[in-house]
PDB file of N, CA and C in Angstrom:
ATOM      1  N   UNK A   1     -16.127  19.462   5.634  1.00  0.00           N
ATOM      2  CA  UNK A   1     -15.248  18.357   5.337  1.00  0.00           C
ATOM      3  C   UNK A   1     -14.281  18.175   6.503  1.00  0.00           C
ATOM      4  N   UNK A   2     -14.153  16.904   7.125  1.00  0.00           N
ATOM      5  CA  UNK A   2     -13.215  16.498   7.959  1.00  0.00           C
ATOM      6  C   UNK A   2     -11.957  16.471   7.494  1.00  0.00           C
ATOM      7  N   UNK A   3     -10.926  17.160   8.461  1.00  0.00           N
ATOM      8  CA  UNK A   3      -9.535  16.735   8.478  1.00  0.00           C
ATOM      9  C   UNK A   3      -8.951  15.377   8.553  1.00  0.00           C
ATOM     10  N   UNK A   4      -8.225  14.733   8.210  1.00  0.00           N
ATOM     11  CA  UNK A   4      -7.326  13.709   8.312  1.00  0.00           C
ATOM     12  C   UNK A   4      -6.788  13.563   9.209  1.00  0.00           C
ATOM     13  N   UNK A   5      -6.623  12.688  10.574  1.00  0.00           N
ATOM     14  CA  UNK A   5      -5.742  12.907  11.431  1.00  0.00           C
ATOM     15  C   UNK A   5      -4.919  11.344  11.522  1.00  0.00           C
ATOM     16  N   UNK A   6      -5.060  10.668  10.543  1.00  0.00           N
ATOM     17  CA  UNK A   6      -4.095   9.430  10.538  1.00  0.00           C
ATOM     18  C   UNK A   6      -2.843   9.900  10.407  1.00  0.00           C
ATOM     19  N   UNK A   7      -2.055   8.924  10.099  1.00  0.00           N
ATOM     20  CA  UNK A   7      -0.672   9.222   9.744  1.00  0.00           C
ATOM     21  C   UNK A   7      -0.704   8.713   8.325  1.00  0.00           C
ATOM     22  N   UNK A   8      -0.470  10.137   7.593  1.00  0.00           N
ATOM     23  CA  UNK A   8      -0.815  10.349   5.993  1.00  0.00           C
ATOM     24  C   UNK A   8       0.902   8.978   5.709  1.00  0.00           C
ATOM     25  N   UNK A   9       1.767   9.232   6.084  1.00  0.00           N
ATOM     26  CA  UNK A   9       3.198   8.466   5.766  1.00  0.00           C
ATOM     27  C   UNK A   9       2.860   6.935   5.277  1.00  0.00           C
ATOM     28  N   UNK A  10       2.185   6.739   6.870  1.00  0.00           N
ATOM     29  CA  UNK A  10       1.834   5.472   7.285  1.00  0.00           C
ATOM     30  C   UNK A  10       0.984   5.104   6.165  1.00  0.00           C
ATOM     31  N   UNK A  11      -0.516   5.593   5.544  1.00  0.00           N
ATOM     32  CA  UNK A  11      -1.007   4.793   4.226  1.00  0.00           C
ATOM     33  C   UNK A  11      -0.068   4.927   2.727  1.00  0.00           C
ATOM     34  N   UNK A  12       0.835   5.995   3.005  1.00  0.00           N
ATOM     35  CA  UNK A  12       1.605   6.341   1.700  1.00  0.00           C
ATOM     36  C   UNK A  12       2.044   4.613   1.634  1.00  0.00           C
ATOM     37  N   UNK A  13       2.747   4.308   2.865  1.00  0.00           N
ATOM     38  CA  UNK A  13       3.987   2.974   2.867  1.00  0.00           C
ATOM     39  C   UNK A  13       2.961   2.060   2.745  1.00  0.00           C
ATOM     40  N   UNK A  14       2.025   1.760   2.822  1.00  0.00           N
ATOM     41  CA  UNK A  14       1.265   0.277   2.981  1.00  0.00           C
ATOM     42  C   UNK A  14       0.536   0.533   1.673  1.00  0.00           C
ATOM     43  N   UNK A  15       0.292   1.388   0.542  1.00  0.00           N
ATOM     44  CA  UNK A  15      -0.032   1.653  -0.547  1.00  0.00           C
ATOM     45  C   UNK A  15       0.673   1.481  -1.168  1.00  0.00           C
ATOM     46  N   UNK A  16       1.683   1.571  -1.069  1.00  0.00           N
ATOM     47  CA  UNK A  16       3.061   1.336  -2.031  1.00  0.00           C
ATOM     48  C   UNK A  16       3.449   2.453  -2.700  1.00  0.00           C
ATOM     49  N   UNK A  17       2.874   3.743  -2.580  1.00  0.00           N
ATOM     50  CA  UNK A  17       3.023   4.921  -3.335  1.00  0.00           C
ATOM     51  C   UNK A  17       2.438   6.339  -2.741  1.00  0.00           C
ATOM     52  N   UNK A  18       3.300   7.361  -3.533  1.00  0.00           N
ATOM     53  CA  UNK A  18       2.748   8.635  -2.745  1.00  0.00           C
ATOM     54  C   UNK A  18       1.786   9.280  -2.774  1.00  0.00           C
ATOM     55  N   UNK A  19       0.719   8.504  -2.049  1.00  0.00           N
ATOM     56  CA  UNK A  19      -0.888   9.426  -2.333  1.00  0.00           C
ATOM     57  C   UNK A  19      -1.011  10.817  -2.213  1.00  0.00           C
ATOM     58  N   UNK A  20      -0.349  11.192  -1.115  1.00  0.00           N
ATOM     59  CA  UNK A  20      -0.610  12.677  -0.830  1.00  0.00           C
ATOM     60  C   UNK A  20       0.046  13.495  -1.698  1.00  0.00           C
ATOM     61  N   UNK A  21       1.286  13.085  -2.728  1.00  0.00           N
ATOM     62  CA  UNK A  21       2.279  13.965  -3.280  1.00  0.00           C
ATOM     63  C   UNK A  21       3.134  15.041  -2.538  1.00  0.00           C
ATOM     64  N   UNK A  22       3.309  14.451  -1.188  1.00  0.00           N
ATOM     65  CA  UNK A  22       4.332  15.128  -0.466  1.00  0.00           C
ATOM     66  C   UNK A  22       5.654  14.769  -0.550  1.00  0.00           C
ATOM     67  N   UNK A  23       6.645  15.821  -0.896  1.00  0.00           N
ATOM     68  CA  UNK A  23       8.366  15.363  -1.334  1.00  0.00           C
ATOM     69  C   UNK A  23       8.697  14.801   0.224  1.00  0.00           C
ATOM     70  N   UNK A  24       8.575  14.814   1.099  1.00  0.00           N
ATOM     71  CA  UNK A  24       9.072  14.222   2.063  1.00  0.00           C
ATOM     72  C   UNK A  24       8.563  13.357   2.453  1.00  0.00           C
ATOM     73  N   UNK A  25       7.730  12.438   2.059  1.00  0.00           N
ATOM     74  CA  UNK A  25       6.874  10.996   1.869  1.00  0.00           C
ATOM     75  C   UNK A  25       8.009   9.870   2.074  1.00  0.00           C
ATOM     76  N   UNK A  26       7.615   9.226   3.341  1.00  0.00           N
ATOM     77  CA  UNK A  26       9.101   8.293   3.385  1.00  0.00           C
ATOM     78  C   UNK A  26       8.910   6.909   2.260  1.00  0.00           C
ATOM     79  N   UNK A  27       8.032   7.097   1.556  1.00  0.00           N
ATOM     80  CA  UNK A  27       8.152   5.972   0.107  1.00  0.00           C
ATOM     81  C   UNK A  27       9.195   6.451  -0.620  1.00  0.00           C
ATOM     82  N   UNK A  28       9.449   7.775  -0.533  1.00  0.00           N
ATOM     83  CA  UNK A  28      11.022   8.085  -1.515  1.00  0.00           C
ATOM     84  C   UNK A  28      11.895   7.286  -0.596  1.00  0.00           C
ATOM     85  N   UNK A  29      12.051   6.907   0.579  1.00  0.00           N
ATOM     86  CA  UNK A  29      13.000   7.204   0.816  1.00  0.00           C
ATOM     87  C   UNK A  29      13.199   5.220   1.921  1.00  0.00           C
ATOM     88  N   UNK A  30      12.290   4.754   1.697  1.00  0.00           N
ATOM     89  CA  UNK A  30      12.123   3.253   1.913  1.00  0.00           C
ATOM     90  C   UNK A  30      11.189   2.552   1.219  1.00  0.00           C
ATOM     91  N   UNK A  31      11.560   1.377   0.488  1.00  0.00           N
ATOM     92  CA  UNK A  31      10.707   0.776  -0.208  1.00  0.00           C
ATOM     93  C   UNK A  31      10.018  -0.445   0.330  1.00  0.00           C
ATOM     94  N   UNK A  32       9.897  -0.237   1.461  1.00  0.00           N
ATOM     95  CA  UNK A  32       9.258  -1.353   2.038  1.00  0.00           C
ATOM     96  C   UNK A  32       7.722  -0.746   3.497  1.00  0.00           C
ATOM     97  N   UNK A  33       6.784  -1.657   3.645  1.00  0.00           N
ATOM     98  CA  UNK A  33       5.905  -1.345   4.455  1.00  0.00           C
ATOM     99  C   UNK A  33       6.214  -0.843   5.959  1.00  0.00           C
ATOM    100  N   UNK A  34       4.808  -0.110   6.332  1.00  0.00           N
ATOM    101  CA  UNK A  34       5.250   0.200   7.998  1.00  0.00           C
ATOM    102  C   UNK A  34       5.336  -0.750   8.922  1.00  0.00           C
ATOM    103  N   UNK A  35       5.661  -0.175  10.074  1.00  0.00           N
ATOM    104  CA  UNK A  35       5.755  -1.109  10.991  1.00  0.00           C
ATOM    105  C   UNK A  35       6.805  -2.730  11.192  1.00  0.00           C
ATOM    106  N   UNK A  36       6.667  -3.258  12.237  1.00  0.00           N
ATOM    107  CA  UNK A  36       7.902  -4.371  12.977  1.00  0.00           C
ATOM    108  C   UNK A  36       8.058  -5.287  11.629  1.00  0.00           C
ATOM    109  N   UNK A  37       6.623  -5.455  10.959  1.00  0.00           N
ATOM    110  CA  UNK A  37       7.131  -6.934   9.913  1.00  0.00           C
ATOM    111  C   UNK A  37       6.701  -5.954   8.339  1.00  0.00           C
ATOM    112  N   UNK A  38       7.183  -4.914   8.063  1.00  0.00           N
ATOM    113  CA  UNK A  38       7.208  -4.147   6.965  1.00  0.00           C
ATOM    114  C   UNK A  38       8.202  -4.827   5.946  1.00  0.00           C
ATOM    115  N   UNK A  39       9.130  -5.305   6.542  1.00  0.00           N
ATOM    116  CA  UNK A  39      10.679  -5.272   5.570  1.00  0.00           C
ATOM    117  C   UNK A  39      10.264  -7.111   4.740  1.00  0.00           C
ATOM    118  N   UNK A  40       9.273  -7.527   5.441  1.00  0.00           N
ATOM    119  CA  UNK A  40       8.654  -8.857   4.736  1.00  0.00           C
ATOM    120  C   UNK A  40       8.160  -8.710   3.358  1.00  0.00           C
ATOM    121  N   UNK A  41       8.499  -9.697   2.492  1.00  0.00           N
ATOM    122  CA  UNK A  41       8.351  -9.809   1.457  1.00  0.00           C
ATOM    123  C   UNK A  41       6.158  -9.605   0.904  1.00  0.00           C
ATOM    124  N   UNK A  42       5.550  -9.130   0.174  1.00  0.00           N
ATOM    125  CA  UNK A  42       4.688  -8.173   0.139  1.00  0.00           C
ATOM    126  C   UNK A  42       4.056  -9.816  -0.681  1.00  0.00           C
ATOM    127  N   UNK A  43       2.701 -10.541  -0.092  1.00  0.00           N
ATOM    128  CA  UNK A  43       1.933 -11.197  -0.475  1.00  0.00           C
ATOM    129  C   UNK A  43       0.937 -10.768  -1.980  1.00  0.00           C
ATOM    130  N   UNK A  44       1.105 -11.363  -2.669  1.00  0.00           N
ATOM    131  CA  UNK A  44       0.026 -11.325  -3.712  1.00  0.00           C
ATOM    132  C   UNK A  44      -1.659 -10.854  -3.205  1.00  0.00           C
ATOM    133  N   UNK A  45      -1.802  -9.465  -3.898  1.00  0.00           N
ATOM    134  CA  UNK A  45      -2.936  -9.236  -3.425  1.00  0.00           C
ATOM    135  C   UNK A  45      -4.359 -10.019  -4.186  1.00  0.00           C
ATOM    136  N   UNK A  46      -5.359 -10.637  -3.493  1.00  0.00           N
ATOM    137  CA  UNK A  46      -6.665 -11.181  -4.173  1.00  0.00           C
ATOM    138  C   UNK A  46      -7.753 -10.300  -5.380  1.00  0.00           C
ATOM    139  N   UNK A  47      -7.896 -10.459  -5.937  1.00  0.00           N
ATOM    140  CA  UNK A  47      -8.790  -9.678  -7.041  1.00  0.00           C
ATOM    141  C   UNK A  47      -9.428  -8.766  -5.789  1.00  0.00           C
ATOM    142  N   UNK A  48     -10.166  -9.629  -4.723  1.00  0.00           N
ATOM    143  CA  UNK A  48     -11.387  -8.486  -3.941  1.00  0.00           C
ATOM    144  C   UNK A  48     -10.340  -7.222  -2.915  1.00  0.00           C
ATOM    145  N   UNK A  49      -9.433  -8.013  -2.609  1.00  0.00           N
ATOM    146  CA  UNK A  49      -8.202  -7.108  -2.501  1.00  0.00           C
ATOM    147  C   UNK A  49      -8.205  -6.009  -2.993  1.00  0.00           C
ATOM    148  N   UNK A  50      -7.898  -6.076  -4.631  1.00  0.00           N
ATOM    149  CA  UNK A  50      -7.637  -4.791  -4.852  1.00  0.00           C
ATOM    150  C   UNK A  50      -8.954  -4.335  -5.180  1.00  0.00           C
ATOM    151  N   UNK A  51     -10.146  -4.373  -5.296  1.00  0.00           N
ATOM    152  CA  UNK A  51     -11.304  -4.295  -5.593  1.00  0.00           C
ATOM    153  C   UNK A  51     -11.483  -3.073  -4.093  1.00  0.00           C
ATOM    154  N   UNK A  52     -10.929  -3.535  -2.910  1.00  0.00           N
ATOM    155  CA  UNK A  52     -11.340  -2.627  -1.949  1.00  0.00           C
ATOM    156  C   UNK A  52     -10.210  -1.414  -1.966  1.00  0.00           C
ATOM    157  N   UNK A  53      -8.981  -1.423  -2.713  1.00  0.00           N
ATOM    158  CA  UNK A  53      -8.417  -0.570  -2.312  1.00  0.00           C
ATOM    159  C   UNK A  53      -8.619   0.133  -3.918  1.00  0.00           C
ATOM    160  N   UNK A  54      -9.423   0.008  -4.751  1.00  0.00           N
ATOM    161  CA  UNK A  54      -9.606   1.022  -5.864  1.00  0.00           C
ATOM    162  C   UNK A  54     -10.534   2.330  -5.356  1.00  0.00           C
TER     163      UNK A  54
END
């Protein structure tokens, strides 16, 4: 089995929640996405949308 070498933080924030269950997960600690246009208001996701992220 392969290691992970993304930045586990980085899908926590664009998931909206703490996948990994790490207490230092910066979703405790900002409620908004990564990166320059994170703090933008979060678009309605499409049925196939969430269809890919189940």
């Amino acid at each position: 089995m392969s290691k992970r070498k993304a930045a586990k933080y980085k899908i926590d924030r664009r998931m909206g929640e703490n996948i990994w269950g790490r207490p230092k997960s910066s979703v405790n600690r900002r409620s908004y996405g990564p990166g320059q246009h994170g703090q933008r208001r979060k678009s309605k996701l499409s049925d196939y949308g969430i269809q890919l992220r189940a």
